[in-house]
N, C-alpha and C. Protein backbone atom coordinates (compact mmCIF):
# COMPACT_ATOMS: atom_id res chain seq x y z
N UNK A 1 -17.73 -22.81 -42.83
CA UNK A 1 -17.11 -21.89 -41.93
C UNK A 1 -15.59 -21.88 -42.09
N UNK A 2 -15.33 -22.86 -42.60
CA UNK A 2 -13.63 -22.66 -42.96
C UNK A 2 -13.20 -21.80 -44.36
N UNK A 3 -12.00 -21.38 -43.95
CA UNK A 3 -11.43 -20.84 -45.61
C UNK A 3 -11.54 -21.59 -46.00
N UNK A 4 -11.49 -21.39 -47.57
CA UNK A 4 -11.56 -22.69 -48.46
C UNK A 4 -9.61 -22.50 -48.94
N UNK A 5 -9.05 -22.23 -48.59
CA UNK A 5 -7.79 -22.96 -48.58
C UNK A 5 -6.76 -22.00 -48.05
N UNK A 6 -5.42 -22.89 -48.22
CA UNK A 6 -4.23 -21.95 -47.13
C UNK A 6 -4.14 -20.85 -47.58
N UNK A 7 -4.40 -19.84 -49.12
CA UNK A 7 -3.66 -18.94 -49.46
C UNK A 7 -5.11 -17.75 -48.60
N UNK A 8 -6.44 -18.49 -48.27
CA UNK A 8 -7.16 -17.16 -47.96
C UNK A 8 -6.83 -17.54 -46.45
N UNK A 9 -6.79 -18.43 -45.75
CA UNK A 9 -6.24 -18.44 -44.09
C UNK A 9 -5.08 -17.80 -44.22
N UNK A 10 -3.81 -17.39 -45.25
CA UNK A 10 -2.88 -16.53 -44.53
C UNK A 10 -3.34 -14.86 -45.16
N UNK A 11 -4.18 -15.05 -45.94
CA UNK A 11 -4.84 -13.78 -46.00
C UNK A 11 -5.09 -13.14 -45.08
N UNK A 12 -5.90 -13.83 -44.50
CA UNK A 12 -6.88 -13.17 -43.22
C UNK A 12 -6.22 -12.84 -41.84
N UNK A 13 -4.75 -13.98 -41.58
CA UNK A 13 -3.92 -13.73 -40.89
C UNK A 13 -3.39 -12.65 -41.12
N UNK A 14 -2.55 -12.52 -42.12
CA UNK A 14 -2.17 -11.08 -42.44
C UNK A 14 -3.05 -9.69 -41.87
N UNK A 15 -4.14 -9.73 -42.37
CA UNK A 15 -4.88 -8.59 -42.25
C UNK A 15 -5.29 -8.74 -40.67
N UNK A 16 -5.27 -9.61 -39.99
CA UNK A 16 -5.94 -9.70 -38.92
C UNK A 16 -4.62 -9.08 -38.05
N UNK A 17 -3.15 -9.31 -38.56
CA UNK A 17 -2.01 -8.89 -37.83
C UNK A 17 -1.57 -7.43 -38.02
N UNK A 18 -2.04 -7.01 -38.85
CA UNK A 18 -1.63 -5.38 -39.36
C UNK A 18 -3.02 -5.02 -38.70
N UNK A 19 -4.15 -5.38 -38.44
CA UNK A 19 -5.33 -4.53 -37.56
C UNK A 19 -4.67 -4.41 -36.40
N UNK A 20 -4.09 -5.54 -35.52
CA UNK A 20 -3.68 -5.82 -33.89
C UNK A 20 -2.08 -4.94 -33.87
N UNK A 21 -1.82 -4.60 -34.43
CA UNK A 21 -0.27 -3.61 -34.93
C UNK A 21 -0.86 -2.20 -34.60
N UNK A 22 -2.18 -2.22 -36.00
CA UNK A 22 -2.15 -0.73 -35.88
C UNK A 22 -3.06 -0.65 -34.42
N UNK A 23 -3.84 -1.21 -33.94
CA UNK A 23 -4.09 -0.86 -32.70
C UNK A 23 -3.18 -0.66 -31.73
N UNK A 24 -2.14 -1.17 -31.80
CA UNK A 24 -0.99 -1.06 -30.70
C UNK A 24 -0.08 0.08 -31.21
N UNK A 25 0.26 0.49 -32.23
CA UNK A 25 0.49 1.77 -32.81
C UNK A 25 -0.34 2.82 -32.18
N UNK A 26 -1.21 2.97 -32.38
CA UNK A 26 -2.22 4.40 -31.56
C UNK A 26 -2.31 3.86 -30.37
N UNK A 27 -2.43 3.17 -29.81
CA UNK A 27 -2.26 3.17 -28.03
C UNK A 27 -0.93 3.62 -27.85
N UNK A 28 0.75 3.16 -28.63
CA UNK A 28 1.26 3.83 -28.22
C UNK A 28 1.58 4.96 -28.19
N UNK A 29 1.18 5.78 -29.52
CA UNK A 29 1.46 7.13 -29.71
C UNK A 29 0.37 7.71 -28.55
N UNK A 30 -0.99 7.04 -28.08
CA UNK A 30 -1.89 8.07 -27.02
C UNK A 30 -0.95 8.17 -26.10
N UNK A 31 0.27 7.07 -25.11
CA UNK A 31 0.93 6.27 -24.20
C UNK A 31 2.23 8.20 -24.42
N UNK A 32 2.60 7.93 -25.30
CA UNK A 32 3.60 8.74 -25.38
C UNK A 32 3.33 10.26 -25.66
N UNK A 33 2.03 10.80 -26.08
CA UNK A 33 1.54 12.15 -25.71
C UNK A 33 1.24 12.15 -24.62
N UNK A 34 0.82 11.61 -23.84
CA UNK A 34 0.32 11.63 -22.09
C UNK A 34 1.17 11.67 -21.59
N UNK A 35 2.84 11.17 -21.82
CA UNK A 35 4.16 11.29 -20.95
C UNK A 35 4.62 12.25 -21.43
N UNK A 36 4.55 12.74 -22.76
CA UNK A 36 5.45 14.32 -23.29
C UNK A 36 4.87 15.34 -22.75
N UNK A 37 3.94 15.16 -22.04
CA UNK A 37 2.98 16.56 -21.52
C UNK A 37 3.51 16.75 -20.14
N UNK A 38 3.79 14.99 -19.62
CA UNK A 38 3.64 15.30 -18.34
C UNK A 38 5.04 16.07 -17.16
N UNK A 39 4.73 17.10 -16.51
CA UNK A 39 5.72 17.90 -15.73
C UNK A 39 5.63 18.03 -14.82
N UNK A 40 7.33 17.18 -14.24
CA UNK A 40 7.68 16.91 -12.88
C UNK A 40 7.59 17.83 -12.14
N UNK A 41 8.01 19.50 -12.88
CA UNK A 41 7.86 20.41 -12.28
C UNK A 41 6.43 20.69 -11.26
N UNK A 42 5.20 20.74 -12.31
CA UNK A 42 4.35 20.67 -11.94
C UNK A 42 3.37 20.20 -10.96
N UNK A 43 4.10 18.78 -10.49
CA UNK A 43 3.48 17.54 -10.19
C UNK A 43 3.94 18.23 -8.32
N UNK A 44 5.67 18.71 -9.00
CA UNK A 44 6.10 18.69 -7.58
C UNK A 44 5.59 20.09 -6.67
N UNK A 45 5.53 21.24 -7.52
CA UNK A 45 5.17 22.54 -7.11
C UNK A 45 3.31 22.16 -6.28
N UNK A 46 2.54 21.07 -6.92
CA UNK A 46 1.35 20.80 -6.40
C UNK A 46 1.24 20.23 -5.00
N UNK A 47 2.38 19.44 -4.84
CA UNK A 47 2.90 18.56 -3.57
C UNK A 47 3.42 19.94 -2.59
N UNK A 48 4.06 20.12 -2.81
CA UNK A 48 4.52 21.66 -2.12
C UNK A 48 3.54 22.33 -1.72
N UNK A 49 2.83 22.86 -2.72
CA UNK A 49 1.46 24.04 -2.37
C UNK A 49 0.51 23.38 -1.23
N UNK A 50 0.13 21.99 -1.00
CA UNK A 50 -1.23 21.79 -0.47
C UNK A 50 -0.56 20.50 0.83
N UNK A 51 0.43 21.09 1.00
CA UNK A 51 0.71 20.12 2.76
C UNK A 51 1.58 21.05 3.35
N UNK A 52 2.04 20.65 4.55
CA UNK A 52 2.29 21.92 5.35
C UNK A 52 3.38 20.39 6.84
N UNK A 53 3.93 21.00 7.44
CA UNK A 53 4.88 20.24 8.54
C UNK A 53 4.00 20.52 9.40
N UNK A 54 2.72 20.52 10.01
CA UNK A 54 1.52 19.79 10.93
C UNK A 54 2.59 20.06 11.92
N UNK A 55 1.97 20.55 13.17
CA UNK A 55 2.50 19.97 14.64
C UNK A 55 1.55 19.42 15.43
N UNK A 56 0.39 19.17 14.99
CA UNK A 56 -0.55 18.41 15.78
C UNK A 56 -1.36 18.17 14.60
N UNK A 57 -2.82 17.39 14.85
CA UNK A 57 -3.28 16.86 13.62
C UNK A 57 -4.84 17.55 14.43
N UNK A 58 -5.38 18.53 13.03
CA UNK A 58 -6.41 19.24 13.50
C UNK A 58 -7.74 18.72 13.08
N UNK A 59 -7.57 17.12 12.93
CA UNK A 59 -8.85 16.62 13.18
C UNK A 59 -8.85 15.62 14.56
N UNK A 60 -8.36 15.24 14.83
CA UNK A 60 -8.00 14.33 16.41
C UNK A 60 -8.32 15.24 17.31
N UNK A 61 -7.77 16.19 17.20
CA UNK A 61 -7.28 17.06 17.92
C UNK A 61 -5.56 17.37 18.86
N UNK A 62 -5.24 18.15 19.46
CA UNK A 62 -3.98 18.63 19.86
C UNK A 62 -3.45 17.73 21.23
N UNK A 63 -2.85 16.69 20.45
CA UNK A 63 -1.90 15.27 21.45
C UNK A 63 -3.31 14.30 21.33
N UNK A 64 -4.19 14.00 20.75
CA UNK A 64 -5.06 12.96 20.35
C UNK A 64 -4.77 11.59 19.84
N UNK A 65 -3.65 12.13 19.25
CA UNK A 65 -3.01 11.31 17.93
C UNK A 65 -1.44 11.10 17.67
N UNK A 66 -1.15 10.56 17.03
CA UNK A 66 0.51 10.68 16.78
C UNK A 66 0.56 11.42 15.57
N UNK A 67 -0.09 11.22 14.64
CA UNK A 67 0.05 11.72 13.32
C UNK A 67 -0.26 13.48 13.35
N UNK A 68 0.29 14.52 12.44
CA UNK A 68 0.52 15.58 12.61
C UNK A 68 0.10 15.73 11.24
N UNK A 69 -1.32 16.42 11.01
CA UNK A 69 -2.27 16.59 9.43
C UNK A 69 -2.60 18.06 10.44
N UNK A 70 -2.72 18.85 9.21
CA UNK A 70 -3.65 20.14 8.81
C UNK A 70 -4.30 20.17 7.68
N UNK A 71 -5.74 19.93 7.69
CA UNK A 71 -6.77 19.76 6.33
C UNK A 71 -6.86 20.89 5.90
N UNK A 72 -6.40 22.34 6.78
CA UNK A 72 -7.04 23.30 6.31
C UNK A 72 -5.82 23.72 4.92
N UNK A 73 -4.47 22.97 5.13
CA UNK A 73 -3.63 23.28 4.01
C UNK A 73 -4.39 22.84 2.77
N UNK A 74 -4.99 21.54 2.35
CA UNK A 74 -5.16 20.60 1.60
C UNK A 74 -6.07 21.26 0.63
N UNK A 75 -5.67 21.12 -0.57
CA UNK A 75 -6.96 21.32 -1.80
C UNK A 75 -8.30 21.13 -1.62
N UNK A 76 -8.68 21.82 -1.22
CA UNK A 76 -10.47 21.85 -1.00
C UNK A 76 -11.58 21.25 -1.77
N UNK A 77 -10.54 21.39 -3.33
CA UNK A 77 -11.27 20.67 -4.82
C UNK A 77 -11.50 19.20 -4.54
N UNK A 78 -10.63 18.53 -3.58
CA UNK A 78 -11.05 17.36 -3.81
C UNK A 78 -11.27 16.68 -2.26
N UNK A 79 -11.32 15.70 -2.31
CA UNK A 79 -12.45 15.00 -1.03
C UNK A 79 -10.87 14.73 0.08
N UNK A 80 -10.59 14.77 0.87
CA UNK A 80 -9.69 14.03 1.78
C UNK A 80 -9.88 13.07 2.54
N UNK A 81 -9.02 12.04 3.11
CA UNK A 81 -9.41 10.73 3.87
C UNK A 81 -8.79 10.58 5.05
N UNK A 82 -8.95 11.79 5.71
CA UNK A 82 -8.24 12.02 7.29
C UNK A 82 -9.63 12.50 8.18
N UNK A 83 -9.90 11.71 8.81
CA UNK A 83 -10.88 11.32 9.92
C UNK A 83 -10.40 10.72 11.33
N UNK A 84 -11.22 11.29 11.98
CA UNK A 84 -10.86 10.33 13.73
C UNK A 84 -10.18 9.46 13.66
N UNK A 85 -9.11 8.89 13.97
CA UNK A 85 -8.80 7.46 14.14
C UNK A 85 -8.22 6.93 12.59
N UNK A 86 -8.31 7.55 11.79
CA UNK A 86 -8.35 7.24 9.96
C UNK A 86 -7.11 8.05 9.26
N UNK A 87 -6.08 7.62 9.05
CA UNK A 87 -5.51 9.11 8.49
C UNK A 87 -4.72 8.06 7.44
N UNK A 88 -5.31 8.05 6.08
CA UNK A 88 -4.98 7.34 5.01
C UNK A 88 -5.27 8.42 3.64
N UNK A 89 -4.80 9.58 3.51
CA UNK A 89 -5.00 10.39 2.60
C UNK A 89 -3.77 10.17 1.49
N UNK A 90 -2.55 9.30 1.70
CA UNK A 90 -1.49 9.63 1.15
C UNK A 90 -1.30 9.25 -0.30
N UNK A 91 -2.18 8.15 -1.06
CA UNK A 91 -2.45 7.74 -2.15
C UNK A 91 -3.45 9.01 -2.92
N UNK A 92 -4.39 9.16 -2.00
CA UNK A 92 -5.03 10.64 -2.84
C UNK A 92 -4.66 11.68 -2.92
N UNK A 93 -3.33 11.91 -2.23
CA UNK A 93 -2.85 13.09 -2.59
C UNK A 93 -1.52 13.18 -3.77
N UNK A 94 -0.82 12.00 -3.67
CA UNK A 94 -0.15 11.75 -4.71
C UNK A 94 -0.61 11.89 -5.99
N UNK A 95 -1.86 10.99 -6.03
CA UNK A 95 -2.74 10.80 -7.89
C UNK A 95 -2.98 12.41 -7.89
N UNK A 96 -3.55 13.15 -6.83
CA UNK A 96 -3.57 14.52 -7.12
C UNK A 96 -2.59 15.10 -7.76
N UNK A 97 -1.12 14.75 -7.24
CA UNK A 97 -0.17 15.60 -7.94
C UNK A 97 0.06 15.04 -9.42
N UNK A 98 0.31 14.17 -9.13
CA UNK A 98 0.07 12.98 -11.01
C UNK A 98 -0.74 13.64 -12.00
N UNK A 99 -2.05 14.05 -11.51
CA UNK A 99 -2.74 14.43 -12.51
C UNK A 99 -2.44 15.84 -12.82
N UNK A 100 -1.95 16.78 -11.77
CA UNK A 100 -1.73 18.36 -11.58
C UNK A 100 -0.63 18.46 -12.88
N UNK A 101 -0.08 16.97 -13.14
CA UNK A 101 1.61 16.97 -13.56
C UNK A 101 1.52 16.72 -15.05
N UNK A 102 0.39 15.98 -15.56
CA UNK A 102 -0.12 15.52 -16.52
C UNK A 102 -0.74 14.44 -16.94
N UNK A 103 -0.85 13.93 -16.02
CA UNK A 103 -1.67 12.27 -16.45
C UNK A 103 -2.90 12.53 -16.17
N UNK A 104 -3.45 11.81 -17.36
CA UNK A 104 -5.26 11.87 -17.27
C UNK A 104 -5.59 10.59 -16.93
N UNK A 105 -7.01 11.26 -16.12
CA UNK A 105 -8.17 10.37 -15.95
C UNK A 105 -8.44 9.70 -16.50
N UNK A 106 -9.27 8.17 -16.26
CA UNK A 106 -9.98 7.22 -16.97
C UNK A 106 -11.14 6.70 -16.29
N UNK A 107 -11.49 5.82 -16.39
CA UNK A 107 -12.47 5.17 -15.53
C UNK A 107 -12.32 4.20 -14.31
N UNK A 108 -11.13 4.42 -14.84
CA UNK A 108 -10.81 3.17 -13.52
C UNK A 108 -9.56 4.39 -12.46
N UNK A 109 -8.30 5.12 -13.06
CA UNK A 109 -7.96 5.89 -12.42
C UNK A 109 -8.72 7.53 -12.23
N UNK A 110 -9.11 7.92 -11.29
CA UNK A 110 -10.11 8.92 -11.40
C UNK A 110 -10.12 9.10 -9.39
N UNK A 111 -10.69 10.67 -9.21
CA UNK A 111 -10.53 11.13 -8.17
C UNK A 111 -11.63 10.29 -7.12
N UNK A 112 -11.61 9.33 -6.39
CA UNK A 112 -12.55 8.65 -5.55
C UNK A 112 -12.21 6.95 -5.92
N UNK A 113 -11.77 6.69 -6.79
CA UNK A 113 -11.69 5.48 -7.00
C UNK A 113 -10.44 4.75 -6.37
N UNK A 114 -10.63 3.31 -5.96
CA UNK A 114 -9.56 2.93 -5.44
C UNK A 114 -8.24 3.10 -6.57
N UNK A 115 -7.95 2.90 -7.55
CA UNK A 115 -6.62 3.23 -7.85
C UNK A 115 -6.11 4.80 -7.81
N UNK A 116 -7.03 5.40 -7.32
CA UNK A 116 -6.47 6.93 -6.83
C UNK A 116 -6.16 6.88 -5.64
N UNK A 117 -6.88 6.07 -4.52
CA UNK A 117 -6.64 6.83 -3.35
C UNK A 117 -6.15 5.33 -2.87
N UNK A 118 -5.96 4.08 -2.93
CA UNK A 118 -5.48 3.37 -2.44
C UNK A 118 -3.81 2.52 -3.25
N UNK A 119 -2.97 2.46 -1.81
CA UNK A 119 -1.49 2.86 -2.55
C UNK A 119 -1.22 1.22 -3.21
N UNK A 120 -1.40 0.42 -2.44
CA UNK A 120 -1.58 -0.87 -3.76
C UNK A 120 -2.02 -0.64 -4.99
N UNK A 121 -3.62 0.00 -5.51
CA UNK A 121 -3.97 -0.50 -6.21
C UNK A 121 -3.69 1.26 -7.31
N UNK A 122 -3.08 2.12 -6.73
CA UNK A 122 -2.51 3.09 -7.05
C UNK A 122 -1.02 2.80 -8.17
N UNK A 123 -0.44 1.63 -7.05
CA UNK A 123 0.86 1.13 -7.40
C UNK A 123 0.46 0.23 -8.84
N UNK A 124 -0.51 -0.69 -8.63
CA UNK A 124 -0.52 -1.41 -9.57
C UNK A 124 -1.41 -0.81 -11.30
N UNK A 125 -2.17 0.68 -10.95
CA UNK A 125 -2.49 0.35 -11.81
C UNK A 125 -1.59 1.57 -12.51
N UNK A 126 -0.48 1.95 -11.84
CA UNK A 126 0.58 3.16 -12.48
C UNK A 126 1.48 2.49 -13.32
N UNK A 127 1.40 1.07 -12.84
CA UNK A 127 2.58 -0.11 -13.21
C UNK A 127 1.89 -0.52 -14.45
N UNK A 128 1.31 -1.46 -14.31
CA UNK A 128 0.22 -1.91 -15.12
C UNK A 128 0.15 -0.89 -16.52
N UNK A 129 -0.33 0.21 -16.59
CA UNK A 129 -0.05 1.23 -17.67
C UNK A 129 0.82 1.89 -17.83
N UNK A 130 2.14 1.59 -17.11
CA UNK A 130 3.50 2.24 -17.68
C UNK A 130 3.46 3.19 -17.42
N UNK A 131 2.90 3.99 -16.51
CA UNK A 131 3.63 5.34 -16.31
C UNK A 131 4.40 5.48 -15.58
N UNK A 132 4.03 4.50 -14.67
CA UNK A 132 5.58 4.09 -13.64
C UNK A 132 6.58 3.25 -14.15
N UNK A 133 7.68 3.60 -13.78
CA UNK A 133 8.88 2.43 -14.08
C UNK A 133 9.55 2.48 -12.86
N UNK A 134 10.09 1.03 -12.41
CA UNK A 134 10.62 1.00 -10.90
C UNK A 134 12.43 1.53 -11.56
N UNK A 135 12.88 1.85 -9.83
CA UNK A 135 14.39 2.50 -10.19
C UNK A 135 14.74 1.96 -8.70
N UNK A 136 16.00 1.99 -8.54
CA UNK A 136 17.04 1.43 -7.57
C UNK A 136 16.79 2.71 -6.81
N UNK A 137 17.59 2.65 -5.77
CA UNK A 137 17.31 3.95 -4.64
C UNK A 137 18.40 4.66 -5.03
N UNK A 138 20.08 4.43 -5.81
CA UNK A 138 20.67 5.24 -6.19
C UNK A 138 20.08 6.51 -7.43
N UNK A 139 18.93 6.14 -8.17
CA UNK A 139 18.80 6.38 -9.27
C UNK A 139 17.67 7.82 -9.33
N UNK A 140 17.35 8.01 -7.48
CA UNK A 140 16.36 8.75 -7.04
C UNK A 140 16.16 9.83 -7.29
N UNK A 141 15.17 10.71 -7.75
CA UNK A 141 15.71 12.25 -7.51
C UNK A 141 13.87 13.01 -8.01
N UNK A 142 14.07 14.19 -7.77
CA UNK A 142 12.94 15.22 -8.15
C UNK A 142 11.83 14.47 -8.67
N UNK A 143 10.78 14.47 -7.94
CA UNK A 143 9.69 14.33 -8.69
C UNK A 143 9.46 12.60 -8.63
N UNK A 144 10.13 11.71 -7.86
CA UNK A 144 10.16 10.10 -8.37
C UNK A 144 9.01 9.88 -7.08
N UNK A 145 8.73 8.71 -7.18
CA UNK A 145 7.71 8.11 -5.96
C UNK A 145 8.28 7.29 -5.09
N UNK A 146 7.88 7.50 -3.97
CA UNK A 146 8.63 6.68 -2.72
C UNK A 146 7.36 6.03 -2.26
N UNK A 147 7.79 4.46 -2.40
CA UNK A 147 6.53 3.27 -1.36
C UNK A 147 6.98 2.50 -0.26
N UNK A 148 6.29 3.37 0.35
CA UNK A 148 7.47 2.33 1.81
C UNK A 148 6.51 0.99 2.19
N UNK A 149 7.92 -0.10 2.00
CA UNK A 149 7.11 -1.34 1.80
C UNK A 149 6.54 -1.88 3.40
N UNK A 150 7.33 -1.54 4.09
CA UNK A 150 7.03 -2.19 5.68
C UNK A 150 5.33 -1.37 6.02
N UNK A 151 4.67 -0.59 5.48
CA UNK A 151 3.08 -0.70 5.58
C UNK A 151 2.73 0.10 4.13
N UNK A 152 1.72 0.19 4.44
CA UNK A 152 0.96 1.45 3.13
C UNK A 152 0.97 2.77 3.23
N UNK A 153 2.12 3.50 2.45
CA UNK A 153 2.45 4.64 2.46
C UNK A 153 3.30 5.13 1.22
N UNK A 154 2.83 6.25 0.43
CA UNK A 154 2.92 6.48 -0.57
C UNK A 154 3.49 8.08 -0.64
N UNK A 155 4.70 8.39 -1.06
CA UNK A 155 4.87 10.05 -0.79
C UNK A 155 5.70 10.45 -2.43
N UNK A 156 6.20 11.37 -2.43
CA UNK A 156 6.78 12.57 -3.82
C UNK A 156 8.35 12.95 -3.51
N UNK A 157 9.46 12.72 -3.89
CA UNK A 157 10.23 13.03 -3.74
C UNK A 157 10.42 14.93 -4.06
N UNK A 158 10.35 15.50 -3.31
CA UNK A 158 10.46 17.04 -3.93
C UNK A 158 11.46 18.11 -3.80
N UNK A 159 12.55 17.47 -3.76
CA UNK A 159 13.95 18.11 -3.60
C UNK A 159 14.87 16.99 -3.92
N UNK A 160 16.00 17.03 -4.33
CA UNK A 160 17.07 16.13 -4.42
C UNK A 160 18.14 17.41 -5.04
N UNK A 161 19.13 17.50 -3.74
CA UNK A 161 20.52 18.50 -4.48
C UNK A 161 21.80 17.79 -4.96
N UNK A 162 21.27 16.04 -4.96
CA UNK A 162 22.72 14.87 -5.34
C UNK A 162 23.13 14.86 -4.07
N UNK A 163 22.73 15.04 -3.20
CA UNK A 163 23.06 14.83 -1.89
C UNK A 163 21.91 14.24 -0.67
N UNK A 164 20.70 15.13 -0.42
CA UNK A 164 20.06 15.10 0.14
C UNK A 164 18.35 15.10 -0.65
N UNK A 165 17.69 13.96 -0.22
CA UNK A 165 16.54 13.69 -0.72
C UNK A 165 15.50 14.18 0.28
N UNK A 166 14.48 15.11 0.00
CA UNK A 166 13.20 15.41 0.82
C UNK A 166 11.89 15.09 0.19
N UNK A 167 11.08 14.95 1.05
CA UNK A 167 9.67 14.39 0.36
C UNK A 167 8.47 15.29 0.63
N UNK A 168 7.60 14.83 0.59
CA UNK A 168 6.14 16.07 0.42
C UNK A 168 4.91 14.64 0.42
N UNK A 169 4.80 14.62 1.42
CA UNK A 169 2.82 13.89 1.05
C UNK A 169 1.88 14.35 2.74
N UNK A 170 0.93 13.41 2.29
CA UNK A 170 -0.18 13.32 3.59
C UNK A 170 -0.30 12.15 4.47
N UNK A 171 -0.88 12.29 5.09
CA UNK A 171 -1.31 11.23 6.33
C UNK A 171 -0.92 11.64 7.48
N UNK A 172 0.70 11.79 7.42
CA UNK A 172 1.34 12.33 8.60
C UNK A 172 1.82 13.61 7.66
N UNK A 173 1.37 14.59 7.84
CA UNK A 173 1.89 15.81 6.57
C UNK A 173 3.03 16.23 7.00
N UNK A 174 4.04 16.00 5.76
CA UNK A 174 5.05 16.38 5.74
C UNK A 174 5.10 17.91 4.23
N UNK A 175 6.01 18.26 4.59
CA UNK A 175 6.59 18.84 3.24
C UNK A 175 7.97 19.51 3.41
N UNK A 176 8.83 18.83 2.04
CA UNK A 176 10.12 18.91 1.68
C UNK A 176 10.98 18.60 3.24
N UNK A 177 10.35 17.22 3.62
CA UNK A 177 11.14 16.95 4.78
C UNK A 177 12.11 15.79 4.92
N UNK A 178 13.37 15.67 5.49
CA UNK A 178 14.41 15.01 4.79
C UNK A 178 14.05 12.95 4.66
N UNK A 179 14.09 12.57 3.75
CA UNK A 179 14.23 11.26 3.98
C UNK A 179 15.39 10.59 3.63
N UNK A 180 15.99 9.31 4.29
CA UNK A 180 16.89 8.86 4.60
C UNK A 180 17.04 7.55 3.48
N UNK A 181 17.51 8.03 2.31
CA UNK A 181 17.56 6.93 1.34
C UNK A 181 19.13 6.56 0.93
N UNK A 182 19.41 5.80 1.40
CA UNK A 182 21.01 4.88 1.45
C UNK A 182 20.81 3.02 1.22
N UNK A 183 21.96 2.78 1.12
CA UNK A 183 22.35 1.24 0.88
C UNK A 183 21.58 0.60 2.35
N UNK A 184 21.73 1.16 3.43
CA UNK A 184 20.91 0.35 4.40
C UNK A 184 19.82 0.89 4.67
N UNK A 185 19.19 1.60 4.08
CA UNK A 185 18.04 2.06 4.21
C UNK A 185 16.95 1.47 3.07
N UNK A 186 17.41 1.35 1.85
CA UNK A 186 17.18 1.21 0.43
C UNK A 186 15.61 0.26 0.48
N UNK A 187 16.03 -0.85 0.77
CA UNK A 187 14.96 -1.95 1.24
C UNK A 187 13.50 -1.97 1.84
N UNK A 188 13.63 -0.82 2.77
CA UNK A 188 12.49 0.02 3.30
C UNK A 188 11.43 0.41 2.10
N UNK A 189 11.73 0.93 1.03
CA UNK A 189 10.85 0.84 0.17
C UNK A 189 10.90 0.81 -1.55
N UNK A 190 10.36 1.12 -2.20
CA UNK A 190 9.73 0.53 -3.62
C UNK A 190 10.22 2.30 -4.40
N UNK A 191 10.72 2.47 -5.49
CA UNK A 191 10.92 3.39 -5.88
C UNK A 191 10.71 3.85 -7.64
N UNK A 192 9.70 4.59 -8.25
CA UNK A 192 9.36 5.24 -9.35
C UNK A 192 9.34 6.31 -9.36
N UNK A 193 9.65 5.81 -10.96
CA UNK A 193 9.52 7.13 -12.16
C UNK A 193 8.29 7.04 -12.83
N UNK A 194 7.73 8.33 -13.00
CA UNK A 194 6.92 8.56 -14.15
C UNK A 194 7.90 8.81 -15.65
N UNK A 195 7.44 7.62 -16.26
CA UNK A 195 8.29 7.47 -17.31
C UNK A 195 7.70 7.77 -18.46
């Protein structure tokens, strides 16, 4: 079972290191057609189209609740997670815009699965495959992801004029409504790029 000497063990090394290369070669070229496709434009115009500024939340019903959702804005194509007492849609509506924007499906990210609709495992597996890259809160703008760390909540930056930052998600539906991102604010949460 052994080579029969050093010159065929660095043989086999060799060849065994140019196989594990070129595999990492075509993962990255798949890595880098999946980001040349993908458009912020897109991602953000999707965030825009399918939430709405709610003044009551029309599954609770009218003063039921604190949170302010209208399902009837929401993409119909796909499943929502705003119920009685439940209003955790904000990870599934994000991967919605992600994918609207250009990132594809797999088996593990996909519409129903926890790294779609849950914002941990959303976070980790955007991280995890590089499509996210974290950024400072100065560095913010169109199209980046906002995670606010003090609970689980996941939204779209969808305006930035270098002045004023607005966002777009679900749970509590907002759209293009102002958020407050400064040096004492900064800390509050976690901030990406689709890179």
């Amino acid at each position: 079972m052994l080579p029969s000497g050093h010159e065929e063990l660095q043989k086999n090394g060799y060849a065994r290191m140019a196989s594990i290369e070129d595999d990492l070669i075509e993962e990255d070229t798949s890595l880098q057609q999946a980001r040349a496709s993908y458009s912020v434009d897109d991602a953000v115009d999707y965030m825009l189209k399918y939430t709405s500024n709610a003044s009551s939340c029309n599954i609770c019903g009218k003063g039921k609740c604190s949170n302010k959702v209208d399902t009837t804005k929401y993409n119909s194509a796909y499943t929502h997670y705003i119920s009685v007492g439940k209003h955790v849609d904000c990870a599934n509506y994000v991967s919605q815009a992600l994918y609207e924007g250009g990132i594809s499906t797999d088996d593990t990210w996909k519409a129903g699965s926890s790294a779609w609709i849950g914002v941990s495992a959303l976070t980790k597996y955007m991280t995890d495959n590089k499509y996210w890259t974290s950024l400072s809160y100065s560095s913010v703008k169109k199209g980046d992801i906002v995670s606010y760390t003090s609970y689980s909540h996941v939204v779209m930056i969808t305006s930035y004029d270098g002045t004023t930052h607005k966002y777009s998600g679900h749970s509590n539906d907002r759209k293009n409504t102002v958020i407050n991102i400064n040096t004492n604010t900064a800390s509050n949460y976690k901030f990406y790029r689709v890179s």
